[in-house]
C-alpha atoms as a PDB file:
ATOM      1  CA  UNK A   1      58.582 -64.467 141.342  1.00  0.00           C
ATOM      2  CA  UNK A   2      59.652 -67.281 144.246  1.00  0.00           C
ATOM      3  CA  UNK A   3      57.880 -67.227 147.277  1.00  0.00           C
ATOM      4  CA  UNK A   4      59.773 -66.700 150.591  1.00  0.00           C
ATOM      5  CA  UNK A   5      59.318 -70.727 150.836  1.00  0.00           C
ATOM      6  CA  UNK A   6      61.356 -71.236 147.630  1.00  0.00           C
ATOM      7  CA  UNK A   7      63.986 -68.825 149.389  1.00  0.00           C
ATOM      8  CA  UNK A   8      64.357 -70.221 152.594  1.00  0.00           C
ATOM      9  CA  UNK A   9      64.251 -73.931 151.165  1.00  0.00           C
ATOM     10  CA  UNK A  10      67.227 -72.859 148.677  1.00  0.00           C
ATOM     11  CA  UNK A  11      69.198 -71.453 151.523  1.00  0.00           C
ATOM     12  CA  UNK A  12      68.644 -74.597 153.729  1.00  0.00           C
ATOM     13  CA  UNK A  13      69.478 -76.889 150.754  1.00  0.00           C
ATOM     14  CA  UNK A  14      72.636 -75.122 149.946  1.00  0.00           C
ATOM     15  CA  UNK A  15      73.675 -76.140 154.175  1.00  0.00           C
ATOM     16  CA  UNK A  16      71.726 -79.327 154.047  1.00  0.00           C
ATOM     17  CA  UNK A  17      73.065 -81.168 150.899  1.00  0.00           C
ATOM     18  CA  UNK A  18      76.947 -81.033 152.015  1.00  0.00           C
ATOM     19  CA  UNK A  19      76.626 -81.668 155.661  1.00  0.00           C
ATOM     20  CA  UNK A  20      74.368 -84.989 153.989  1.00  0.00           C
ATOM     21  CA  UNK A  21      77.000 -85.813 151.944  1.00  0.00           C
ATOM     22  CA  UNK A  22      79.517 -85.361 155.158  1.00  0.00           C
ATOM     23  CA  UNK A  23      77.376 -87.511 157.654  1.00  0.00           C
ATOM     24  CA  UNK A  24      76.654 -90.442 154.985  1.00  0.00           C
ATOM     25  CA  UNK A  25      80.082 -90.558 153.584  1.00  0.00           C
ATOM     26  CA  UNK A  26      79.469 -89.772 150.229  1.00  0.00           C
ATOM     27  CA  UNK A  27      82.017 -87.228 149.625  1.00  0.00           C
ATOM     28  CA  UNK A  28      84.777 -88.085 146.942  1.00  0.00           C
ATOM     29  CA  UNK A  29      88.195 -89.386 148.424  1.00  0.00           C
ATOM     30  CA  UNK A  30      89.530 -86.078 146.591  1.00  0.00           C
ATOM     31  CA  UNK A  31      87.425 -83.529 148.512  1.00  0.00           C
ATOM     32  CA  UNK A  32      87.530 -85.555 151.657  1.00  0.00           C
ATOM     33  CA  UNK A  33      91.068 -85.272 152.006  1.00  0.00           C
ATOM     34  CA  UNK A  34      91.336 -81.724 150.964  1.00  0.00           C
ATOM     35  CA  UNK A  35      88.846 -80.859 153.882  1.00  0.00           C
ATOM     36  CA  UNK A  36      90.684 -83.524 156.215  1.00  0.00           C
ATOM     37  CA  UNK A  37      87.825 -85.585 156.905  1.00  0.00           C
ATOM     38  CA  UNK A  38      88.591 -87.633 160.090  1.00  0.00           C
ATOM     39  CA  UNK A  39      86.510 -89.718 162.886  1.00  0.00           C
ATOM     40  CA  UNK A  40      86.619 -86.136 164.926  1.00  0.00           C
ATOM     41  CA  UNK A  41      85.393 -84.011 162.491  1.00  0.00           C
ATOM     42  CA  UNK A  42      82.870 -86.062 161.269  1.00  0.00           C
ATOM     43  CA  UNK A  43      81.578 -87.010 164.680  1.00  0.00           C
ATOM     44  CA  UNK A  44      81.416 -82.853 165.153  1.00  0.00           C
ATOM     45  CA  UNK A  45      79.695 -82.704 161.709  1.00  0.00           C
ATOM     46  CA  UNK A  46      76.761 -84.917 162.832  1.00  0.00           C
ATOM     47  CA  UNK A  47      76.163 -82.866 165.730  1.00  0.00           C
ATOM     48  CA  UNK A  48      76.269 -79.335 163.915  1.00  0.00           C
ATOM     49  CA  UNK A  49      72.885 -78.774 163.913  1.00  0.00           C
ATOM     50  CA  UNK A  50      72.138 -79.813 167.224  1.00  0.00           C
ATOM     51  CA  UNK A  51      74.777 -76.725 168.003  1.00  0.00           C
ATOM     52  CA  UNK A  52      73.385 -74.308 165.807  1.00  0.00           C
ATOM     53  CA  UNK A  53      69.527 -75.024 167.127  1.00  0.00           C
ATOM     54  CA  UNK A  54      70.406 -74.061 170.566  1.00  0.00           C
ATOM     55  CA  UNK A  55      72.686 -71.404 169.687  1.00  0.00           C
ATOM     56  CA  UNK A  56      69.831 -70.109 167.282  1.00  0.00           C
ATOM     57  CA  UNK A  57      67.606 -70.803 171.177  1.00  0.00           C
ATOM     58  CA  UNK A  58      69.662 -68.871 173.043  1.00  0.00           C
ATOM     59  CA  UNK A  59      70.078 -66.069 170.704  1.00  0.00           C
ATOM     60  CA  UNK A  60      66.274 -65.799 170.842  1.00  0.00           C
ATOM     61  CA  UNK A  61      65.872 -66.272 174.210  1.00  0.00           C
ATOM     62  CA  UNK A  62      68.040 -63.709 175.217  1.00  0.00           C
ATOM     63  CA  UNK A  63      66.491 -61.031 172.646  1.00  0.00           C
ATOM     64  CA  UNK A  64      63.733 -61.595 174.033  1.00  0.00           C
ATOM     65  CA  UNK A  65      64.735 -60.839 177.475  1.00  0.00           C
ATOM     66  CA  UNK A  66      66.653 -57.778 176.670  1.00  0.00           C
ATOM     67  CA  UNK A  67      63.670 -55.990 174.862  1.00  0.00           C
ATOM     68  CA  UNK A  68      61.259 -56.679 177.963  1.00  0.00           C
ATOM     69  CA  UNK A  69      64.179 -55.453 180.277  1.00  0.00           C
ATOM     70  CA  UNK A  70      64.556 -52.173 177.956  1.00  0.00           C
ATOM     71  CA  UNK A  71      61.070 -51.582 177.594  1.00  0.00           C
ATOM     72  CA  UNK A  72      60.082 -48.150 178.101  1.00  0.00           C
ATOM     73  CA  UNK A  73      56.438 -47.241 180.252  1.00  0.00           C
ATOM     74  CA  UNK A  74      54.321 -44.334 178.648  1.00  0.00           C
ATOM     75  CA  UNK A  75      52.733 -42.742 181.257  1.00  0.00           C
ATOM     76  CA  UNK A  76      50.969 -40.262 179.005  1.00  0.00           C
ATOM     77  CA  UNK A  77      49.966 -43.200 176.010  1.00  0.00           C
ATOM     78  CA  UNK A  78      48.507 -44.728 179.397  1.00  0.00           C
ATOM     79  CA  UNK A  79      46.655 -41.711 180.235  1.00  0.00           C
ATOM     80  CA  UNK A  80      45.557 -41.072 176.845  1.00  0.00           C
ATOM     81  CA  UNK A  81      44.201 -44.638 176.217  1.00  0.00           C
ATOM     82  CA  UNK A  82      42.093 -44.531 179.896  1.00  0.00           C
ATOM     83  CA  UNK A  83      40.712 -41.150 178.503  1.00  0.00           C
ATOM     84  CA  UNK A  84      39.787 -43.159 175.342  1.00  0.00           C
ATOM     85  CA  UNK A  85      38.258 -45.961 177.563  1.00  0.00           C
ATOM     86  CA  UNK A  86      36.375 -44.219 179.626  1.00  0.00           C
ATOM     87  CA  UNK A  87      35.127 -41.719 176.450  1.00  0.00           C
ATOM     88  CA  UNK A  88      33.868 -45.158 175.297  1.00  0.00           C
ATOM     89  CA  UNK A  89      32.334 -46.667 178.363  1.00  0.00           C
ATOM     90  CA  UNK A  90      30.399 -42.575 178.594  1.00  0.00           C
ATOM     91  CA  UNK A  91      29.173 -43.416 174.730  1.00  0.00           C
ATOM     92  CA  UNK A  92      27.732 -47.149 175.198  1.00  0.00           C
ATOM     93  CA  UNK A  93      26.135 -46.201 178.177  1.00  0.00           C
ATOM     94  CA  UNK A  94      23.860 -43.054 175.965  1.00  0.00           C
ATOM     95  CA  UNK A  95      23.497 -45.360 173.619  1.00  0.00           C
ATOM     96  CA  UNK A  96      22.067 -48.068 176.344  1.00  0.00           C
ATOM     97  CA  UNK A  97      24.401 -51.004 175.627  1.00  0.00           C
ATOM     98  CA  UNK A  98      25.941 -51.292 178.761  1.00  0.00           C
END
């Protein structure tokens, strides 16, 4: 059974290993001119990753935001939980702890 390590390193291997290949050259003269390898697209092939990061950032980011903007108060978990709080504060204070 592989660990979720062995997963996500096989997945980033199967991105990492070409775009290597891409950045140092090492791709044959018959697959570099089926993909048209140029000075462009290699100079946008170094910066990929820098791309996807902040893309990757932003998605976050903005997840983030939108589940504390659609965040919904409970008015009666609120109650409920001050009952519970104060039920406790009522049971230390027989018991002499506070």
């Amino acid at each position: 059974m592989a660990t979720q390590l062995q997963h996500f390193a096989l997945t980033a291997l199967i991105f990492i290993i070409p775009w290597l290949c891409i950045c140092f050259n090492a791709v044959p003269a018959g697959i570099s001119s089926l993909l048209h390898l140029n000075s462009h697209r290699l100079e946008w092939t170094v910066g990929a990753p820098v791309v996807v990061l902040a893309a990757l950032g932003f998605y976050a980011m903005g997840s983030v935001i939108y589940g504390v903007y659609t965040f919904n108060d409970c008015p009666e978990a609120r109650r409920e939980l001050i009952g519970e709080i104060e039920e406790a504060k009522r049971d230390l204070r027989r018991r002499r702890v506070i």
